[in-house]
Protein backbone atom coordinates (compact mmCIF):
# COMPACT_ATOMS: atom_id res chain seq x y z
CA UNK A 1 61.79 145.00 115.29
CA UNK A 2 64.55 147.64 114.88
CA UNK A 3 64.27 150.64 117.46
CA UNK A 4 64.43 154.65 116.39
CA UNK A 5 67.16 155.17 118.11
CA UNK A 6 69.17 151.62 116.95
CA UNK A 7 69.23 148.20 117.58
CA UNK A 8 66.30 145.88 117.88
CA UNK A 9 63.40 144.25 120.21
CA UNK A 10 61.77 141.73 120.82
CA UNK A 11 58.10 141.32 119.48
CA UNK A 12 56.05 139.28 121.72
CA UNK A 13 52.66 138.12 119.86
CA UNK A 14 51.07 134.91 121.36
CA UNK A 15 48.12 136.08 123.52
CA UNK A 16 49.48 133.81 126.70
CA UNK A 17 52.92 135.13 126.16
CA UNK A 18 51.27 138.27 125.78
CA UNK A 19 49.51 138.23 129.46
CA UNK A 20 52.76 137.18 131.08
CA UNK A 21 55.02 139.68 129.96
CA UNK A 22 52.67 142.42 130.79
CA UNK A 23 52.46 140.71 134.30
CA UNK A 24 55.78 140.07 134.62
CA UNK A 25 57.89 142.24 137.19
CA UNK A 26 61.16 141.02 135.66
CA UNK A 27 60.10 143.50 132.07
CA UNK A 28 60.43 147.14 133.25
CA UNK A 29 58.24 150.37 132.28
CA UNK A 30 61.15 152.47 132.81
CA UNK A 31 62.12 154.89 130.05
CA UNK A 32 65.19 155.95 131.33
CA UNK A 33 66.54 152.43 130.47
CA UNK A 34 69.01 153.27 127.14
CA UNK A 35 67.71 150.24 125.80
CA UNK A 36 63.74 151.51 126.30
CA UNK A 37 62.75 150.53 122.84
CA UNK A 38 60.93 152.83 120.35
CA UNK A 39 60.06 152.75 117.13
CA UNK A 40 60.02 156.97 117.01
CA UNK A 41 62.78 159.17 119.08
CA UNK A 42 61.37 160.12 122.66
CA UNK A 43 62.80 163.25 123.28
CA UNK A 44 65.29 162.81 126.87
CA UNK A 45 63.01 165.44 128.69
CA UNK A 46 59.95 162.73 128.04
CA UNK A 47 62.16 159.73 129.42
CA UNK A 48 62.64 161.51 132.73
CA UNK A 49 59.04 163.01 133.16
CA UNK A 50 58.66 161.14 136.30
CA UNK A 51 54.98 160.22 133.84
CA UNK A 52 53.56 157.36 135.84
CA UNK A 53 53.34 155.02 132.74
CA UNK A 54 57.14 154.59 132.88
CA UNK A 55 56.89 153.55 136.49
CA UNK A 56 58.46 150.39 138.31
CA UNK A 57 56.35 148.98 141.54
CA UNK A 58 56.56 150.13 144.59
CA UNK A 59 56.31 153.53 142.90
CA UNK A 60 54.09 152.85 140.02
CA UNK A 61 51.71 151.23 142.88
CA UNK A 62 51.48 154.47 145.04
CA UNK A 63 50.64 156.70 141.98
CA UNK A 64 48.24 154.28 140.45
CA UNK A 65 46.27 154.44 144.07
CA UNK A 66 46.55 158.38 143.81
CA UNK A 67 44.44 158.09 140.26
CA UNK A 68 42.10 154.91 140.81
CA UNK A 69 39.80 156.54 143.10
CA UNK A 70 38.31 158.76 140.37
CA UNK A 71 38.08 155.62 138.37
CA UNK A 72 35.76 153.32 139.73
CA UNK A 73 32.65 151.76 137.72
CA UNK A 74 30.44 153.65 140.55
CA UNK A 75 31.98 156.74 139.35
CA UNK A 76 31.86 156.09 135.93
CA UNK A 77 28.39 155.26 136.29
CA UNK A 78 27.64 158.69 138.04
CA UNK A 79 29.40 160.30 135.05
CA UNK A 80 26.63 158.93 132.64
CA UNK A 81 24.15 161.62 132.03
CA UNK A 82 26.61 164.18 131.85
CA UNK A 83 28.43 162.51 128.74
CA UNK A 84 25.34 161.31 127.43
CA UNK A 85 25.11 164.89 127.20
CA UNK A 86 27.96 165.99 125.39
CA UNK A 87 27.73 163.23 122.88
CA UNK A 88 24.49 164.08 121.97
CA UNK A 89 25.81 167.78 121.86
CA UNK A 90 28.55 166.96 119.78
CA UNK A 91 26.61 164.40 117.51
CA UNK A 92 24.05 167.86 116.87
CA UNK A 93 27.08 169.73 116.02
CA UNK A 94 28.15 167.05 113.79
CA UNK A 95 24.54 167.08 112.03
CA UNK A 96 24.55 170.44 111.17
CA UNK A 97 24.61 171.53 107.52
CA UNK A 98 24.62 167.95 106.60
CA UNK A 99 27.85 165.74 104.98
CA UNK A 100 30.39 165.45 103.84
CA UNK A 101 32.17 165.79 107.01
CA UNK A 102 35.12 164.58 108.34
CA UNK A 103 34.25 162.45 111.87
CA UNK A 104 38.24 162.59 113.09
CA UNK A 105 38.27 166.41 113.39
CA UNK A 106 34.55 167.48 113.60
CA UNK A 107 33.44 164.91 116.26
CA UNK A 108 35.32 162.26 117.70
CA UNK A 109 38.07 164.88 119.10
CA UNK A 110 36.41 167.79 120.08
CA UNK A 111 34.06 165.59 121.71
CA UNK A 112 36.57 163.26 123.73
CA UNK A 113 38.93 166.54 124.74
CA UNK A 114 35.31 168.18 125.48
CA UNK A 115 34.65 164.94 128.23
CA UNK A 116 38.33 165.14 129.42
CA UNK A 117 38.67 168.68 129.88
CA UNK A 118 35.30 168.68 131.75
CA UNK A 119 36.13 165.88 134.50
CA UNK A 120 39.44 167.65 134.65
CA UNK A 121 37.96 171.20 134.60
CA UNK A 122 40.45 172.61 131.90
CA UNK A 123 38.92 175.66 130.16
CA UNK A 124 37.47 174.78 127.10
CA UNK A 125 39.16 177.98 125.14
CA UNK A 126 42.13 176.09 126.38
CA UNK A 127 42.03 172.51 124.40
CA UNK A 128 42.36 173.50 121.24
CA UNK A 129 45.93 174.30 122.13
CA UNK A 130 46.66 171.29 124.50
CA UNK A 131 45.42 169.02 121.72
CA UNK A 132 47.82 170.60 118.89
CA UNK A 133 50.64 170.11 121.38
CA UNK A 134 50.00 166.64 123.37
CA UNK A 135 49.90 165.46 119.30
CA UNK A 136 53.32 167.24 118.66
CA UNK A 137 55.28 165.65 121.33
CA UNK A 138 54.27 162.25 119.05
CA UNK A 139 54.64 163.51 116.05
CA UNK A 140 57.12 161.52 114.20
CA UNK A 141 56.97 164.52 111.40
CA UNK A 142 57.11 167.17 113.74
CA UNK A 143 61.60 168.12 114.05
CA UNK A 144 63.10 167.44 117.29
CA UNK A 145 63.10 171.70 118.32
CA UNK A 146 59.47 170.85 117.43
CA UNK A 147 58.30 167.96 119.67
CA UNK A 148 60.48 169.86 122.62
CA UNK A 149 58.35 172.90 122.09
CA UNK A 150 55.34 171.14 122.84
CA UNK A 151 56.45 169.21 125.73
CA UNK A 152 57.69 173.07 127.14
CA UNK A 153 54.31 174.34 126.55
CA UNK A 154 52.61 171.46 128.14
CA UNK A 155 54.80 171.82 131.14
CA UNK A 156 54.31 175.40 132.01
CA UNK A 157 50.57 175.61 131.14
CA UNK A 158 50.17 172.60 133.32
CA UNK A 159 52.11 174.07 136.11
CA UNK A 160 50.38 177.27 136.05
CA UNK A 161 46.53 174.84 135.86
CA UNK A 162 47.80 172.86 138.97
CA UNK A 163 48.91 175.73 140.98
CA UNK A 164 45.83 177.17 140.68
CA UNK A 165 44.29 173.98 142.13
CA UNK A 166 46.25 173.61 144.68
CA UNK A 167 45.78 177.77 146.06
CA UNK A 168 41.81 177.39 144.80
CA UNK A 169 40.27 173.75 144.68
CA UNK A 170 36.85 172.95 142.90
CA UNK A 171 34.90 170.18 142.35
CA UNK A 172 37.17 168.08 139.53
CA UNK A 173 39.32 165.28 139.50
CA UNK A 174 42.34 167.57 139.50
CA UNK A 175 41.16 169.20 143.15
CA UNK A 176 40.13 165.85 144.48
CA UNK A 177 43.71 164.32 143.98
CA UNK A 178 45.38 167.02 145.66
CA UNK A 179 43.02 166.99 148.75
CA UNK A 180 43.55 162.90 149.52
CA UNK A 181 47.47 163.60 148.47
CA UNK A 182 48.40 166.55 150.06
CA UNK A 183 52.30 165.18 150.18
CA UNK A 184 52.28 165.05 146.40
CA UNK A 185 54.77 167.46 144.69
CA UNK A 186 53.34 170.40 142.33
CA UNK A 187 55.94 168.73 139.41
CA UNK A 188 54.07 165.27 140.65
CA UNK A 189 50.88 166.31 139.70
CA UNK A 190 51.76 168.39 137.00
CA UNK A 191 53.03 165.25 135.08
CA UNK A 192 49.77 163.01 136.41
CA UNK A 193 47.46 166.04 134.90
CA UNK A 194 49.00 165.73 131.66
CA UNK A 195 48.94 161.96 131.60
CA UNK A 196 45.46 162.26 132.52
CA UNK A 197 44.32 164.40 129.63
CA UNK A 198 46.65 162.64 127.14
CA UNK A 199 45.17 159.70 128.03
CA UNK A 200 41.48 160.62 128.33
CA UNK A 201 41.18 161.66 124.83
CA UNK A 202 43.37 160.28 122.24
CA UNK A 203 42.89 156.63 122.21
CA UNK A 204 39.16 157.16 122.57
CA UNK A 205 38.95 159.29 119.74
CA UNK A 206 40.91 156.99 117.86
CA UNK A 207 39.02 154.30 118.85
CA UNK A 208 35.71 156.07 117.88
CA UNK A 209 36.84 156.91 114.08
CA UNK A 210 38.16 153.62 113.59
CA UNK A 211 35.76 152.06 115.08
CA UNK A 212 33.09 153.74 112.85
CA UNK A 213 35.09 152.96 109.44
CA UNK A 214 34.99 149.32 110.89
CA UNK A 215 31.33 149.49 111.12
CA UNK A 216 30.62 150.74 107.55
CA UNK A 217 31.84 147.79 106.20
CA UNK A 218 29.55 146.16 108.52
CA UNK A 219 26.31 147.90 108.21
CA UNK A 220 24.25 145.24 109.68
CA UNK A 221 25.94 145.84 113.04
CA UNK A 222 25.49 149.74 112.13
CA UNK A 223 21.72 148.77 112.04
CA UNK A 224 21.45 146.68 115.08
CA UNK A 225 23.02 149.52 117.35
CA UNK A 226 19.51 151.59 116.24
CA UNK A 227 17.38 148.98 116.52
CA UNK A 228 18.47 146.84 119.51
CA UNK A 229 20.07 149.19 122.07
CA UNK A 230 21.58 146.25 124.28
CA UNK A 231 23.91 145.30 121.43
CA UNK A 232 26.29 148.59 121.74
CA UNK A 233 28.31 146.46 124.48
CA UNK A 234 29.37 143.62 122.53
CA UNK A 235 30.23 145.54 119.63
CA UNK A 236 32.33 147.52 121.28
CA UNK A 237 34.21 144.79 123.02
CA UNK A 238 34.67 143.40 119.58
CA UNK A 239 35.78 146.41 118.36
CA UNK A 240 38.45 147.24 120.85
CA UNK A 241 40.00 143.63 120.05
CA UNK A 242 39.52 144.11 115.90
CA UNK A 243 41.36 147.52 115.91
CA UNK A 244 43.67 147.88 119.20
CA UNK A 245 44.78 151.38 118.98
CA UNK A 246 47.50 151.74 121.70
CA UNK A 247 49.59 148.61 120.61
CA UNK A 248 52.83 150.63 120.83
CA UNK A 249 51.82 151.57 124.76
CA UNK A 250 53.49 148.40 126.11
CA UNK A 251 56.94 148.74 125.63
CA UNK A 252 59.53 146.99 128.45
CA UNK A 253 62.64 146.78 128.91
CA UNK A 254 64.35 143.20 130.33
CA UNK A 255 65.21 144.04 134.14
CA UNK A 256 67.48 140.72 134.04
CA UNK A 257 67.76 137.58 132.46
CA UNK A 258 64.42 136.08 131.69
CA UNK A 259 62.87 133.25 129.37
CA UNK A 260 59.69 134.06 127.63
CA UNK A 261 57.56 131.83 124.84
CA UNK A 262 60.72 129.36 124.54
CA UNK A 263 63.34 132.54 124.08
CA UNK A 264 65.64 133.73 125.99
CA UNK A 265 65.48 137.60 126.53
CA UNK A 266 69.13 139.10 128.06
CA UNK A 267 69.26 141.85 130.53
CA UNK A 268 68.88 145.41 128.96
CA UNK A 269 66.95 144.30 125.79
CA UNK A 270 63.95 145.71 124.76
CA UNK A 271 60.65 143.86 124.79
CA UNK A 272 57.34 144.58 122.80
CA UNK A 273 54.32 142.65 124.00
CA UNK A 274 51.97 143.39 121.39
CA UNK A 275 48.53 143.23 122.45
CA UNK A 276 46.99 143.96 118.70
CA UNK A 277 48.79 140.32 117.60
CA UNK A 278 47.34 138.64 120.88
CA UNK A 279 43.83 140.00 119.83
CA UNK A 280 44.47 138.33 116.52
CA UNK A 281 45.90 135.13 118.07
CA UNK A 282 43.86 132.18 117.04
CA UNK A 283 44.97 130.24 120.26
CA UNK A 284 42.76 132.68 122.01
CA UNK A 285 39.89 133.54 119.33
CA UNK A 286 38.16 131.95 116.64
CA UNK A 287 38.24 133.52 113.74
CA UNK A 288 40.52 136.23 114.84
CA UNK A 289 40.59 138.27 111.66
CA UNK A 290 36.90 138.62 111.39
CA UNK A 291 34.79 140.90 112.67
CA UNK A 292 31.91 138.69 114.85
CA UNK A 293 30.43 141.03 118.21
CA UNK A 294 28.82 138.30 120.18
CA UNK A 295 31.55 135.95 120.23
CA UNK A 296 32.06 134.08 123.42
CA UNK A 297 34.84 135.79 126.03
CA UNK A 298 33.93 139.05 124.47
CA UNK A 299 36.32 140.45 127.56
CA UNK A 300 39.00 138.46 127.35
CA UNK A 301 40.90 141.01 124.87
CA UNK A 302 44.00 143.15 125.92
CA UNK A 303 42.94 146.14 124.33
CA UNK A 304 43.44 148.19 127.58
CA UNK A 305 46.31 146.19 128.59
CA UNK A 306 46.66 143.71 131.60
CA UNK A 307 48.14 143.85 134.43
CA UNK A 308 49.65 146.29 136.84
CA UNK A 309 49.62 148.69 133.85
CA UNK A 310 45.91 147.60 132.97
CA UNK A 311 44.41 151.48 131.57
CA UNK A 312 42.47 153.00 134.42
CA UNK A 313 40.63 154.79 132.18
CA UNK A 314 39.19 151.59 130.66
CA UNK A 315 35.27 151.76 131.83
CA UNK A 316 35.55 155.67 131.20
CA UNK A 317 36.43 154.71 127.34
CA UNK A 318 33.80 151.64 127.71
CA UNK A 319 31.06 154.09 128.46
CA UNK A 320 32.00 156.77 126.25
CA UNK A 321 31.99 154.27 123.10
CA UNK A 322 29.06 153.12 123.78
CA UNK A 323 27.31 155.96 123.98
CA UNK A 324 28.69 157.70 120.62
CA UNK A 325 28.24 154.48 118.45
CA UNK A 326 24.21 154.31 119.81
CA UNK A 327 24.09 157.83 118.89
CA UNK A 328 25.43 158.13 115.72
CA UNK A 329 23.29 154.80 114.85
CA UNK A 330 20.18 156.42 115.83
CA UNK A 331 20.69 160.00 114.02
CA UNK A 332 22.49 158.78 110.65
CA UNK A 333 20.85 155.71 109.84
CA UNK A 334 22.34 156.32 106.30
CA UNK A 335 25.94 156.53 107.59
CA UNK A 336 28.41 155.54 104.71
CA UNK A 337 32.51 156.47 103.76
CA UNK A 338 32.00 159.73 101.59
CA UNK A 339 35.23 158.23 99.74
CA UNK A 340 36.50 155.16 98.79
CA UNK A 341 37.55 152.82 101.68
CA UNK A 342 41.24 152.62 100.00
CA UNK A 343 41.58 156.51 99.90
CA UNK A 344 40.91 157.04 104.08
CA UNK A 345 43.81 158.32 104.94
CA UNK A 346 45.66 156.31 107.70
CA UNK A 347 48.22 158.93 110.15
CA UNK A 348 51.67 157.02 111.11
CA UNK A 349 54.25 158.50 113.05
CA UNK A 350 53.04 158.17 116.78
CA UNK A 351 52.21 155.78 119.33
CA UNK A 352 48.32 155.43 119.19
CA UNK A 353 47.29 153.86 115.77
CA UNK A 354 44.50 156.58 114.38
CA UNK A 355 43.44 157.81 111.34
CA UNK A 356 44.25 161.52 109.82
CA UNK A 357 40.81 161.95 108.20
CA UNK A 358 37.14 159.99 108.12
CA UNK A 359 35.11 161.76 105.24
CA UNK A 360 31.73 160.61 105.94
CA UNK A 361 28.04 161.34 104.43
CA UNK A 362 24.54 160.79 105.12
């Protein structure tokens, strides 16, 4: 696989091979490696971030601790009513007027930044803006002055939200951080905020719009979510293996000498274990390239990754699916592509796989 910045990587695709490498303490996270592979330019600013997603253990496992508190199923379980909430908010926003409208930007954004923003307590004047710039630093299409100019922006209006915390704490995940870290650096958090808002948003999103072009072309599984409620969970396990947004999230780098799947991978090369071919791997699942909720090891995907790097944020997403495909089940029965399935435009260029538009009617 050749890199953005030159040479190549390796492309790791068997499911088994898949698990080890993203288990495997010998394949680094970190970005300031010059052989961190790509396949767009990260600016240098963005390698040295100090994000926690490009952390090595020990470090990566004190961070991860600082985070995994405001993670837990009990949590996300208390969290519940609340989203239930703002999807059903969102999904009446959505209604109004009637289609064609276009799910990406009318719903499944707005409504993941809305759930974000809210556990993190970020005004809600205020996402708009983070949203155009947390896209920008990706932005394949965006120049180089460009994608700096939104990591700048990100920085300072993070380190002014975070100071605030720390001089006036509330009730948010933010606060609650700082009060069981109080040794943590203001640049510390300031890079954990923005990870956490980046990450609380986009892949869902993306996961929701896909996920809902998947299930036109499925409509009986559309039909079931209305009329049999306890099938929303394994259709979206199915879904998260079928589509695999954040395949481009695992990137290593070879910490020394190592022998993986029968090859041998030198020190200082770049490694790609892609979860999205170990979803499709028909070691691991029959019929991989078909659609089939229900099927047996519904879990066993790597959608949210595995190992010490496994997404924190993965019941938060769980729930949050779950909730918007019942939703949008029960209110547009009638939900169809308002253009041809070839013409949905598909949006390259970054690291979460997403779409640039859903047109969708009623």
């Amino acid at each position: 696989m050749p890199m953005a910045a030159g040479g190549h990587a390796w492309i790791v695709t068997r499911y088994e091979d898949v698990r080890t490498a993203l288990s495997d303490d010998r394949l680094s996270n970190d970005r300031r490696h010059a052989n961190y592979p790509s396949p767009i330019p990260i600016p240098p600013v963005m390698r040295t971030n100090g994000s926690m997603l490009s952390m090595d253990p020990p470090k990566h496992t004190a961070f991860r601790k600082l985070v995994k508190a405001e993670c837990t199923l009990q949590r996300v379980h208390g969290m519940e009513p609340r989203v239930q909430q703002l999807v059903d908010e969102y999904v009446d926003r959505f209604a109004d007027g009637g289609g064609p409208k276009d799910l990406v930007l009318q719903f499944s954004m707005p409504l993941t930044l809305a759930v974000i923003g809210e556990l993190l307590a970020i005004p809600g004047q205020d996402l708009g803006s983070l949203y155009d710039a947390t896209r920008g630093m990706f932005d394949y299409a965006r120049t180089p002055e460009q994608r700096r100019a939104a990591v700048d922006f990100l920085d300072t209006y993070f380190e002014e939200f975070v100071a605030a915390k720390y001089k006036t704490p509330g009730d948010d995940m933010v606060s609650r951080i700082i009060a069981r870290n109080p040794d943590l650096s203001l640049t510390e958090m300031v890079h954990l905020t923005r990870l956490l808002l980046n990450g609380g948003h986009d892949s869902t999103a993306s996961m929701i719009s896909l996920g809902v072009l998947t299930l036109t072309q499925h409509p009986e599984h559309f039909a079931a979510l209305r009329e049999k409620p306890d099938t929303a969970e394994p259709v979206v396990e199915e879904l998260l293996r079928y589509v695999n947004v954040t395949d481009l999230a695992t990137a290593r780098v070879a910490a020394t000498d190592l022998v993986l799947g029968g090859s041998t991978i030198s020190a200082g090369d770049g490694v790609y274990p892609s979860t999205a071919a170990a979803n499709r791997d028909p070691a691991a699942f029959d019929s991989p390239e078909e659609f089939q909720p229900y099927r047996t090891g519904e879990r066993k995907h790597l959608a949210f990754g595995f190992g010490r790097h496994l997404c924190l944020g993965a019941d938060l997403a769980r729930l949050e699916l779950r909730l918007v495909y019942s939703a949008l089940a029960r209110r547009f029965p009638a939900l169809r592509l308002a253009v041809p399935l070839e013409d949905v435009p598909v949006l390259d260029g970054g690291f979460v796989y997403r779409l640039a538009a859903l047109p969708v009617t009623w």
